[in-house]
Protein backbone atom coordinates (compact mmCIF):
# COMPACT_ATOMS: atom_id res chain seq x y z
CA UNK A 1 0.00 0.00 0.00
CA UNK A 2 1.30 3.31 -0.95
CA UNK A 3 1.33 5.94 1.86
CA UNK A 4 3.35 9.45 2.03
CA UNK A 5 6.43 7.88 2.71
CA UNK A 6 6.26 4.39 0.71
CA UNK A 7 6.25 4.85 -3.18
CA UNK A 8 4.36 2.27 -5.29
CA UNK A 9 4.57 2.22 -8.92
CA UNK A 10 2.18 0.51 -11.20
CA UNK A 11 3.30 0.25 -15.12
CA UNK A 12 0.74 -1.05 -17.01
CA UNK A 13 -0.44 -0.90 -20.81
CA UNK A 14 0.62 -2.21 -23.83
CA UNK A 15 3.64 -2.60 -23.55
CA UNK A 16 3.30 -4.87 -20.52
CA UNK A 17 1.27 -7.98 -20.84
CA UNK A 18 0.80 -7.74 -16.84
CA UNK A 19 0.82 -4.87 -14.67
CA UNK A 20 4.25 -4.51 -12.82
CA UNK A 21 3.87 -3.25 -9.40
CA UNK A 22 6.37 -2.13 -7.66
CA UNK A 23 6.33 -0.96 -4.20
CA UNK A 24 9.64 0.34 -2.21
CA UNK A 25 9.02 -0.55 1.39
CA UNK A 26 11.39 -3.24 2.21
CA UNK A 27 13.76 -2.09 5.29
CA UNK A 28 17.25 -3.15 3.25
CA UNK A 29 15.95 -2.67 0.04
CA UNK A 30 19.08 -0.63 -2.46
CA UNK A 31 18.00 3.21 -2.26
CA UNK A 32 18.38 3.36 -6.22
CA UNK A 33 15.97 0.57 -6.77
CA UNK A 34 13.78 2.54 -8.51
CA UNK A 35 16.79 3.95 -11.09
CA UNK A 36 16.93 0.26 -11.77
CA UNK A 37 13.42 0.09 -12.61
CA UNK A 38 13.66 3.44 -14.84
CA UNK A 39 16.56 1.96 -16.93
CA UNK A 40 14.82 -1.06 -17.48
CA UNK A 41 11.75 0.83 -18.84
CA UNK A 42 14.17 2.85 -20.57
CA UNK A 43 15.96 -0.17 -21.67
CA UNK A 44 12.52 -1.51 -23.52
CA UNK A 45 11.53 1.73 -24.74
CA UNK A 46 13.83 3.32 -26.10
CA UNK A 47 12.81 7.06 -24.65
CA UNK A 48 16.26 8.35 -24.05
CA UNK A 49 17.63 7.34 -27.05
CA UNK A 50 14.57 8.84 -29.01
CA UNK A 51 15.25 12.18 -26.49
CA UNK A 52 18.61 12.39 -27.82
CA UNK A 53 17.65 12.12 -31.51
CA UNK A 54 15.58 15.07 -31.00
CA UNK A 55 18.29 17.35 -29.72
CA UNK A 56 20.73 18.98 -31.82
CA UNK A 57 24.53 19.29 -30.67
CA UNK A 58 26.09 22.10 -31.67
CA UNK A 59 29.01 21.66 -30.11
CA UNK A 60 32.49 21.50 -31.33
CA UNK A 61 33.15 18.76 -32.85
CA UNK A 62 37.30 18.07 -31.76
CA UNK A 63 35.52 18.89 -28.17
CA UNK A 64 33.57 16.38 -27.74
CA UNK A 65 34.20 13.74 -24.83
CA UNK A 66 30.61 12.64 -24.53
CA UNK A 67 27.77 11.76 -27.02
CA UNK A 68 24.08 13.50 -26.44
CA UNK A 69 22.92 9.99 -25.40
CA UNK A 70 25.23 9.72 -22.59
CA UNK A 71 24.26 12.80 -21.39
CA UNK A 72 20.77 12.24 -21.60
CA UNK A 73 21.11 8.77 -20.17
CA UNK A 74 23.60 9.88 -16.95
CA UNK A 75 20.18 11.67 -15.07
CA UNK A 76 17.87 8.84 -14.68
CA UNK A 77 20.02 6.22 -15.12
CA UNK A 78 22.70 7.40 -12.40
CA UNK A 79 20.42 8.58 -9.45
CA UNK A 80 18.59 11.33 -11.21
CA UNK A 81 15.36 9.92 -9.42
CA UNK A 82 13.85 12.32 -6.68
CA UNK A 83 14.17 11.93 -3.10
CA UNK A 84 12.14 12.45 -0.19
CA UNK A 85 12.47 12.61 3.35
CA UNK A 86 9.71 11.58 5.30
């Protein structure tokens, strides 16, 4: 059950032949569990990658150390999920 303090997420549609529920109130459950769950939606989806196709780089090209896509992907994938304190 979700309260104030316990997120539950519920994916459903159809792109999921079953709803996927997930609910974060385990007491030694990993704090970026729900990252993992946003990369594997990303993962499926594709909508970083389609993100980064929209944006144009107008950067340098001889400076360049990372690609739009790793840019877009480093925020959700690395932590970029909110946090709460209850």
């Amino acid at each position: 059950m979700a309260t104030p303090c316990i997120a539950q997420l519920m994916l459903k549609g159809e792109d999921f032949p079953k709803p996927i529920v997930a609910r974060f109130d385990t007491p030694y459950s990993s704090s970026d569990g729900g990252a993992l769950l946003i990369k594997a939606v990303d993962s499926r989806l594709g909508l970083t990658k389609r993100l980064a196709g929209c944006l144009e780089d107008a950067r340098e090209s001889s400076k360049i150390v990372h690609e739009v896509l790793e840019m877009v992907h480093q925020k959700p994938h690395t932590g970029g999920t909110p946090t709460r304190a209850c």
